[in-house]
Protein backbone atom coordinates (compact mmCIF):
# COMPACT_ATOMS: atom_id res chain seq x y z
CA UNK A 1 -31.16 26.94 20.88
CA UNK A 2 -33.12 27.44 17.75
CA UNK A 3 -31.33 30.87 17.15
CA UNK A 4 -27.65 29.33 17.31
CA UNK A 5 -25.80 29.60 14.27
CA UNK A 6 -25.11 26.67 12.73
CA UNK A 7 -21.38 26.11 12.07
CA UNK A 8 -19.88 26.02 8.42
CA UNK A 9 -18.63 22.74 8.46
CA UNK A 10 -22.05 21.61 9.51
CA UNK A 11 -23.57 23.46 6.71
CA UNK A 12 -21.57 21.82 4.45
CA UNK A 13 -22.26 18.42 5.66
CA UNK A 14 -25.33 18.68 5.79
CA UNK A 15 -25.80 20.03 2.22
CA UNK A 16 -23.38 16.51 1.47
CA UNK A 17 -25.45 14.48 3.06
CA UNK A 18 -28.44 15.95 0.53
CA UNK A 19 -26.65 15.19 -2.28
CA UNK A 20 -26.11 11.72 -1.30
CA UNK A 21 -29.76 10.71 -0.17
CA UNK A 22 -31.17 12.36 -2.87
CA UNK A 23 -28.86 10.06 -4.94
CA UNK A 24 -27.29 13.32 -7.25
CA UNK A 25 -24.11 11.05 -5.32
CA UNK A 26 -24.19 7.56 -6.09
CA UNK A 27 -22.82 4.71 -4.43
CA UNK A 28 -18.83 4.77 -4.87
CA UNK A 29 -19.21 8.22 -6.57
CA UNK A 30 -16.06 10.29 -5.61
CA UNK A 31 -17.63 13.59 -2.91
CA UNK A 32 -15.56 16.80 -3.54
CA UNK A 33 -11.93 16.28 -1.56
CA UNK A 34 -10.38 18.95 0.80
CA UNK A 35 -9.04 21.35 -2.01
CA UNK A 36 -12.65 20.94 -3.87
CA UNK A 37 -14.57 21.65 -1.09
CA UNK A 38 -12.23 24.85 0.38
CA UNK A 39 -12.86 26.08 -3.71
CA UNK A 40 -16.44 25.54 -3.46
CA UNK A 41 -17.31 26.77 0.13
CA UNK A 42 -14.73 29.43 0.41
CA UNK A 43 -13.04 27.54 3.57
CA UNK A 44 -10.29 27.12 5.12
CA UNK A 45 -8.77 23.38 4.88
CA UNK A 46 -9.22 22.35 8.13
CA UNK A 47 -12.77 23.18 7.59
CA UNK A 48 -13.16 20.91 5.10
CA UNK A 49 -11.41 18.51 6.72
CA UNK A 50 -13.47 18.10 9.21
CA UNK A 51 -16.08 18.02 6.64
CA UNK A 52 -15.00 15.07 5.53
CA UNK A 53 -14.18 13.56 9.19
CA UNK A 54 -17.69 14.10 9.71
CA UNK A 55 -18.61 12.65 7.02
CA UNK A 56 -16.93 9.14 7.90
CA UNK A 57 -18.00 9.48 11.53
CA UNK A 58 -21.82 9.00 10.18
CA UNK A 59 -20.55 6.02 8.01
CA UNK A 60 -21.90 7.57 4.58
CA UNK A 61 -18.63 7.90 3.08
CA UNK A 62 -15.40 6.02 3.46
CA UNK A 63 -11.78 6.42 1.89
CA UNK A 64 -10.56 4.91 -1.38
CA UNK A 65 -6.69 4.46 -1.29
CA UNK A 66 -5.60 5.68 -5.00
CA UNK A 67 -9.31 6.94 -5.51
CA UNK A 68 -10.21 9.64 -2.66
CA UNK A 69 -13.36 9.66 -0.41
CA UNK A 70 -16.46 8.00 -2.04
CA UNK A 71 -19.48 7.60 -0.92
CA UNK A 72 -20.28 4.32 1.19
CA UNK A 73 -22.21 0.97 -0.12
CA UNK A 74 -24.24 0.19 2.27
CA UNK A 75 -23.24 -3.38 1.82
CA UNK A 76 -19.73 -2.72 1.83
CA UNK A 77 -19.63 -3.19 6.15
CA UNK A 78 -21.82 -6.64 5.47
CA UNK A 79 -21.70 -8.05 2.09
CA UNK A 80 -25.00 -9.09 2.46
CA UNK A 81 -25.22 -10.15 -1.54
CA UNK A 82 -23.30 -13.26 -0.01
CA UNK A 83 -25.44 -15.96 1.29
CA UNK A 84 -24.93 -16.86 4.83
CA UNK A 85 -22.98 -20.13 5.61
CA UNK A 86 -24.64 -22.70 7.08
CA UNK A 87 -22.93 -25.57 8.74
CA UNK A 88 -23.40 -29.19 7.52
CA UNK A 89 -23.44 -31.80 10.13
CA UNK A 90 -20.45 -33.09 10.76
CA UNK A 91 -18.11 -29.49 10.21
CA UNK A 92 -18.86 -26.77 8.87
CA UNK A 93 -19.13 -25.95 5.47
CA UNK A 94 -16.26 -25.44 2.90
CA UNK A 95 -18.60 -23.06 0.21
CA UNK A 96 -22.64 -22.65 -0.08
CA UNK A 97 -24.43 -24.36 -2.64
CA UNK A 98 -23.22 -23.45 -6.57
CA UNK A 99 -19.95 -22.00 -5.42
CA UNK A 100 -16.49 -23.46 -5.82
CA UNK A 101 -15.15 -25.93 -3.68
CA UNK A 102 -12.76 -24.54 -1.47
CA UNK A 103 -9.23 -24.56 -2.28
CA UNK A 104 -5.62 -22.81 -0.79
CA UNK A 105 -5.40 -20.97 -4.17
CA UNK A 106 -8.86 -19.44 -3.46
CA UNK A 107 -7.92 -18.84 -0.22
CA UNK A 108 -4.34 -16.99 -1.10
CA UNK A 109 -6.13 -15.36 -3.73
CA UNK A 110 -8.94 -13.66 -1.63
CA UNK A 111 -6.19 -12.99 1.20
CA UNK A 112 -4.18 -10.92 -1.72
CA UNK A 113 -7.28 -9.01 -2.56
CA UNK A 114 -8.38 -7.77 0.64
CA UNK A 115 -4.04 -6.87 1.29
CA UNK A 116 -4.68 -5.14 -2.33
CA UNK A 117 -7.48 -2.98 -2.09
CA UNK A 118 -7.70 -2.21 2.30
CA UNK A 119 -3.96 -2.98 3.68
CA UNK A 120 -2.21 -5.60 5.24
CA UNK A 121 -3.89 -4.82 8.59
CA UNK A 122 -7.28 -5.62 6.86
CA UNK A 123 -6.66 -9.04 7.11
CA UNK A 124 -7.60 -11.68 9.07
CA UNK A 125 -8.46 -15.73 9.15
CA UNK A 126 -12.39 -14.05 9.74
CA UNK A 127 -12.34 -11.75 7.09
CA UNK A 128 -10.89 -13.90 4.37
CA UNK A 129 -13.58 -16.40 5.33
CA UNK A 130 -16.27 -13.85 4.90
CA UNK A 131 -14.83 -12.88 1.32
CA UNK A 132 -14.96 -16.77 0.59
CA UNK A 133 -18.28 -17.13 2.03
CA UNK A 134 -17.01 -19.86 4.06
CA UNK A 135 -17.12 -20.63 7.87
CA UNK A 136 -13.79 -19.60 9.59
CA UNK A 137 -12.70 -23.14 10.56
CA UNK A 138 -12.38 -24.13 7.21
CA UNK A 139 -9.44 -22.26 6.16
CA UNK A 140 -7.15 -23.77 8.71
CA UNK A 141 -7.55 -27.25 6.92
CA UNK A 142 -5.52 -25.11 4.02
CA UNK A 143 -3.20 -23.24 6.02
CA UNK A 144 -2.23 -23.56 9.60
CA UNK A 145 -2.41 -19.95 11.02
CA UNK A 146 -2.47 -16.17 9.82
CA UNK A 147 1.57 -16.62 9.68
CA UNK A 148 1.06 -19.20 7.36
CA UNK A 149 -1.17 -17.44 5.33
CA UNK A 150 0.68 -14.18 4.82
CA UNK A 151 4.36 -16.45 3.60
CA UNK A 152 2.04 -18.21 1.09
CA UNK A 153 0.74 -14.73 0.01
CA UNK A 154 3.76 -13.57 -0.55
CA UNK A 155 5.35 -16.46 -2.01
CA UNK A 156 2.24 -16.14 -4.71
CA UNK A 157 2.87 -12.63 -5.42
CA UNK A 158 6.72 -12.87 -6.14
CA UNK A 159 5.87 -16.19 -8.17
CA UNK A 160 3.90 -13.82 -10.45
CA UNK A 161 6.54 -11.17 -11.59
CA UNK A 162 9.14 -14.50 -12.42
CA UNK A 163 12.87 -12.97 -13.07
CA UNK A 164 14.09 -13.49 -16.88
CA UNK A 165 15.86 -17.01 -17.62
CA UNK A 166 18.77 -14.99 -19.10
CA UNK A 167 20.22 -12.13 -17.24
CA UNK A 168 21.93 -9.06 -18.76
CA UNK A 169 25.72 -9.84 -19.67
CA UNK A 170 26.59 -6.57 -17.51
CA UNK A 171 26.33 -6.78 -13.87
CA UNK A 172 24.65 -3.45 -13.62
CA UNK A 173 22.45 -4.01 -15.97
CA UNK A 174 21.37 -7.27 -14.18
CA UNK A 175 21.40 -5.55 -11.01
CA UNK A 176 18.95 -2.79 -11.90
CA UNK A 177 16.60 -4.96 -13.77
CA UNK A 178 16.24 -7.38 -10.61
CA UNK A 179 15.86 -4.38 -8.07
CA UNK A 180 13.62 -2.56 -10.68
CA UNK A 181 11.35 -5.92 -10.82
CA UNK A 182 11.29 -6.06 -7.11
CA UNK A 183 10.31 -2.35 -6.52
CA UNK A 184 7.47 -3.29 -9.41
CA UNK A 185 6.38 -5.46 -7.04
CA UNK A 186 6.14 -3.67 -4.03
CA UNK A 187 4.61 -0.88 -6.19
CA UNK A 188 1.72 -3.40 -6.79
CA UNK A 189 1.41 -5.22 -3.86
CA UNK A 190 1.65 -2.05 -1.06
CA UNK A 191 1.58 -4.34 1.47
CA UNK A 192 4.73 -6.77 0.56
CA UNK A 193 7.21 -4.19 1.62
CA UNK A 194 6.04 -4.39 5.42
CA UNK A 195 5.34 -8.16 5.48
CA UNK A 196 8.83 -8.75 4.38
CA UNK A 197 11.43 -9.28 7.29
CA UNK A 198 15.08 -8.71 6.65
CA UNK A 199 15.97 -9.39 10.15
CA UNK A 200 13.71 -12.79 10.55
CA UNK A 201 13.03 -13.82 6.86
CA UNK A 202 10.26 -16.05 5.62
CA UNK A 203 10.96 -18.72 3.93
CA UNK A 204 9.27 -17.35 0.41
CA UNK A 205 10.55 -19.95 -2.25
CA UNK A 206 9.39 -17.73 -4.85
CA UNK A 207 12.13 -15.21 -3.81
CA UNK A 208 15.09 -17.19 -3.84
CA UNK A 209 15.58 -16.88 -7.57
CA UNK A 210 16.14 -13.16 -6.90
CA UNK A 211 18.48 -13.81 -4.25
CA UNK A 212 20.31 -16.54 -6.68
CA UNK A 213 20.23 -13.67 -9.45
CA UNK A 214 22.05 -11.34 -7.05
CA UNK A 215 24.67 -13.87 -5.34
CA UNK A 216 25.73 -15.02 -9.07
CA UNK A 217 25.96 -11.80 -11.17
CA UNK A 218 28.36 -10.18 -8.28
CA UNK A 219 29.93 -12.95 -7.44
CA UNK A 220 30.70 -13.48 -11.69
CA UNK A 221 32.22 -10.58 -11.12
CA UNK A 222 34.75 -10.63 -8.31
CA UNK A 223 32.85 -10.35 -5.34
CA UNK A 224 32.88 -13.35 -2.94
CA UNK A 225 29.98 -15.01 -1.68
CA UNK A 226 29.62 -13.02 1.66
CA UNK A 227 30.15 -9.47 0.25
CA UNK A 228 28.20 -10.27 -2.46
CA UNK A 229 25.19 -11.30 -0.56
CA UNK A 230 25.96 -8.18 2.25
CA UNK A 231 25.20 -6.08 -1.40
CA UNK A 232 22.26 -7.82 -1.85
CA UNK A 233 20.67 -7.87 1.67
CA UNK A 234 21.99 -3.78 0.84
CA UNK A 235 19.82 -3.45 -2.36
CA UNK A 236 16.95 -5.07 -1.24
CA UNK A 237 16.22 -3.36 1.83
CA UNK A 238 16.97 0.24 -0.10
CA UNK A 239 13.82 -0.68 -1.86
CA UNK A 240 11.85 -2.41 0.80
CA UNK A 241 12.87 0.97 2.82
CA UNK A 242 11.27 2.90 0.67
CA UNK A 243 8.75 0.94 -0.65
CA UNK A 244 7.05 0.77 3.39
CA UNK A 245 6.03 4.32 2.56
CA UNK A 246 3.59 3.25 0.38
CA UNK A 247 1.55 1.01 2.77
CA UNK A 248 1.72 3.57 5.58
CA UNK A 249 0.69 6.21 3.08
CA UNK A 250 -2.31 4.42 1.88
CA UNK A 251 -3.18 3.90 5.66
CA UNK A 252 -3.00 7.28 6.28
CA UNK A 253 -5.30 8.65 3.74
CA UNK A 254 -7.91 5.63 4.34
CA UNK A 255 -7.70 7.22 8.46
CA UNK A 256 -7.79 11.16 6.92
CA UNK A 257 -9.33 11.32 4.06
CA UNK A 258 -6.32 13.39 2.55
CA UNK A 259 -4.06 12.28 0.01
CA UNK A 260 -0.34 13.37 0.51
CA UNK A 261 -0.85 16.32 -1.27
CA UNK A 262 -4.07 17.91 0.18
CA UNK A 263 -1.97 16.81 3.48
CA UNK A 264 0.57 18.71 2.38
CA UNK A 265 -1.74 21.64 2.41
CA UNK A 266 -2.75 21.49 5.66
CA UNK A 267 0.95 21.51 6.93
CA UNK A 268 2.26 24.39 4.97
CA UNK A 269 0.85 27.42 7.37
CA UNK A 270 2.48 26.07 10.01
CA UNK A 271 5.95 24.99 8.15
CA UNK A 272 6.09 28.82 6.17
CA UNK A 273 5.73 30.38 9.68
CA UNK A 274 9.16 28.32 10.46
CA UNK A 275 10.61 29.22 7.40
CA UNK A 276 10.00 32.81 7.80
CA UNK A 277 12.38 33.52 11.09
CA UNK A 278 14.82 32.93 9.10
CA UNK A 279 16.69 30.43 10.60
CA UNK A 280 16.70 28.08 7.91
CA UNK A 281 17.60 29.89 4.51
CA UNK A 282 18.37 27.18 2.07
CA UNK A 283 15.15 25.30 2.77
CA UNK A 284 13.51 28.95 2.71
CA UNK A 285 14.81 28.76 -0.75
CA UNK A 286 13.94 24.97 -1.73
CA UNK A 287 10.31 26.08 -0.23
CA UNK A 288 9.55 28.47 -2.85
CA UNK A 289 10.68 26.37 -5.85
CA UNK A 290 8.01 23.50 -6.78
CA UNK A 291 9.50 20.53 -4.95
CA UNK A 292 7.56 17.36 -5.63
CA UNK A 293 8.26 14.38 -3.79
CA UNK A 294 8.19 11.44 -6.18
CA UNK A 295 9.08 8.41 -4.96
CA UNK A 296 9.61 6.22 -8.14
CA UNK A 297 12.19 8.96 -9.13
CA UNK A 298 13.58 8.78 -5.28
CA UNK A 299 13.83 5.31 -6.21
CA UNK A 300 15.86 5.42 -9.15
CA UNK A 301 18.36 8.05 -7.64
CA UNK A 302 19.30 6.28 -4.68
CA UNK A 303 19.19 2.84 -6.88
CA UNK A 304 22.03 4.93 -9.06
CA UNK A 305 24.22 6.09 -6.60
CA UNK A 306 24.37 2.69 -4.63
CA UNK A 307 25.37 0.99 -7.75
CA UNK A 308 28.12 3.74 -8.24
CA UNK A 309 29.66 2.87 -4.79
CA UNK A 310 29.26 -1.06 -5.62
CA UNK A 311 31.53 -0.20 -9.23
CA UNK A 312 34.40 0.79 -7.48
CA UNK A 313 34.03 -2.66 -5.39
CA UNK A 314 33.35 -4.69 -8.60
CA UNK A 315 36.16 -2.84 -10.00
CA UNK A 316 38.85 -3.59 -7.07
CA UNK A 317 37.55 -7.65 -7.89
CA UNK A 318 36.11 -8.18 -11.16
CA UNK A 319 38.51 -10.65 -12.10
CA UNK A 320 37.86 -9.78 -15.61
């Protein structure tokens, strides 16, 4: 019906969707986030929310792990800047004419990129191909399946963050300063965390120096070979634990739109009502201080305190 109102969130949209033809938003230019557009409009969050569901739902704007919701490139679904691949006769073809010839450190590189910027589940054998301009058959004369590809990913990434030849005369020291490196690494590389498996580990060359690092500095110290590698498999999945936060966190924003704290937002009606019969008074009380959840910091606390319980072991042993 003509006369229907049209909803807020529609109004809103719509009045986005302005901006962005009329190019006052650019291409990759940032659009006003939840909290922006709740200060702007005068709405609630889950208005804008769906504002920004919307939004993605037409395809003009997508979200930016790290970044927020920008607008979309129209070439970003088909990079269409990259000539199409054309098979020779006789196979298809490893790179079009003036690129590159096609190499397993392209590949790895490319695969790392797309991990990087979109998530682990962003990859694929077809997708790397496209970002190589290459046909999809060519890769598996470099690697021999997605499996493949992801160990020598990871085995690249590790290789690139290299553990000092000389390690700290103090086994804490050397302890933190490998389990610090690896949580660097995870930091960059979001997706490592999940692609690691404790239970059915890769064989990552690139990460047996830090297994080496660990075995040797406790076992220096007292510890025998079995507890000493029981403390590393200990350390290392403490940070890997942690660390798969990051990855799902990205993934949820990219699916939402919302970053953990605009998230946060949206949950805190709904947790205050809780809160307010009563039943739970100290986090009542830890709800109206400003708790920020940091995970670099959660990092280093639980990195302390499990380094405090291994002293007392290193103590009991440490032949020294």
């Amino acid at each position: 019906m003509s006369g229907q109102t049209v909803p807020r969130y529609r109004r809103i949209v719509i009045e986005l969707r302005r901006r962005i033809e009329a190019g006052e938003l650019a291409p990759g230019d940032r659009v006003p986030s939840t909290r922006e557009i709740t200060k702007q409009w005068g709405v609630a969050m889950a208005t804008a929310t769906k504002v920004l569901t919307e939004l993605r739902r037409e395809g003009i704007v997508r979200a930016v792990p790290g970044v927020g919701t920008v607008v979309e490139t129209r070439s970003h679904p088909v990079r269409k800047a990259r000539p199409a691949v054309t098979p020779r006769p006789g196979g298809p073809a490893d790179a079009p004419s003036g690129q590159s010839a096609l190499t397993l450190e392209r590949i790895i590189a490319a695969a790392v990129t797309v991990a990087d910027t979109e998530g682990l589940a962003a990859v694929s054998m077809r997708r790397v191909a496209a970002e190589l301009g290459v046909a999809t058959m060519s890769l598996y004369r470099h690697v021999a399946d997605k499996d493949d590809l992801l160990t020598r990913m990871m085995d690249t990434v590790i290789a690139g963050r290299p553990l000092p030849a000389d390690a700290p005369a103090g086994w804490r020291e050397a302890v933190e300063l490998a389990a610090r490196q690896l949580w660097d690494l995870f930091r960059r590389h979001p997706w490592l965390a999940p692609a690691l498996s404790v239970t059915r580990p890769q064989v990552i060359t690139s990460a047996l120096p830090y297994s080496e690092w660990m075995l040797a500095t406790l076992h220096a110290h007292g510890l025998d070979l079995h507890t000493a590698f029981t403390a590393h498999l200990m350390l290392l999945n403490y940070a890997r634990g942690i660390a798969v936060n990051l990855e799902t966190e990205r993934e949820a924003e990219a699916h939402t739109g919302l970053d953990n704290e605009e998230w946060m937002d949206t949950q805190a009606p709904a947790l205050l009502e809780v809160l307010a019969t009563g039943r739970f008074p100290a986090l009542s009380r830890l709800a109206a201080t400003s708790y920020d959840l940091d995970l670099d910091a959660l990092f280093e606390f639980g990195l302390q305190r499990l380094l405090d319980g291994l002293a007392s072991l290193v103590g009991e042993n440490d032949a020294g």
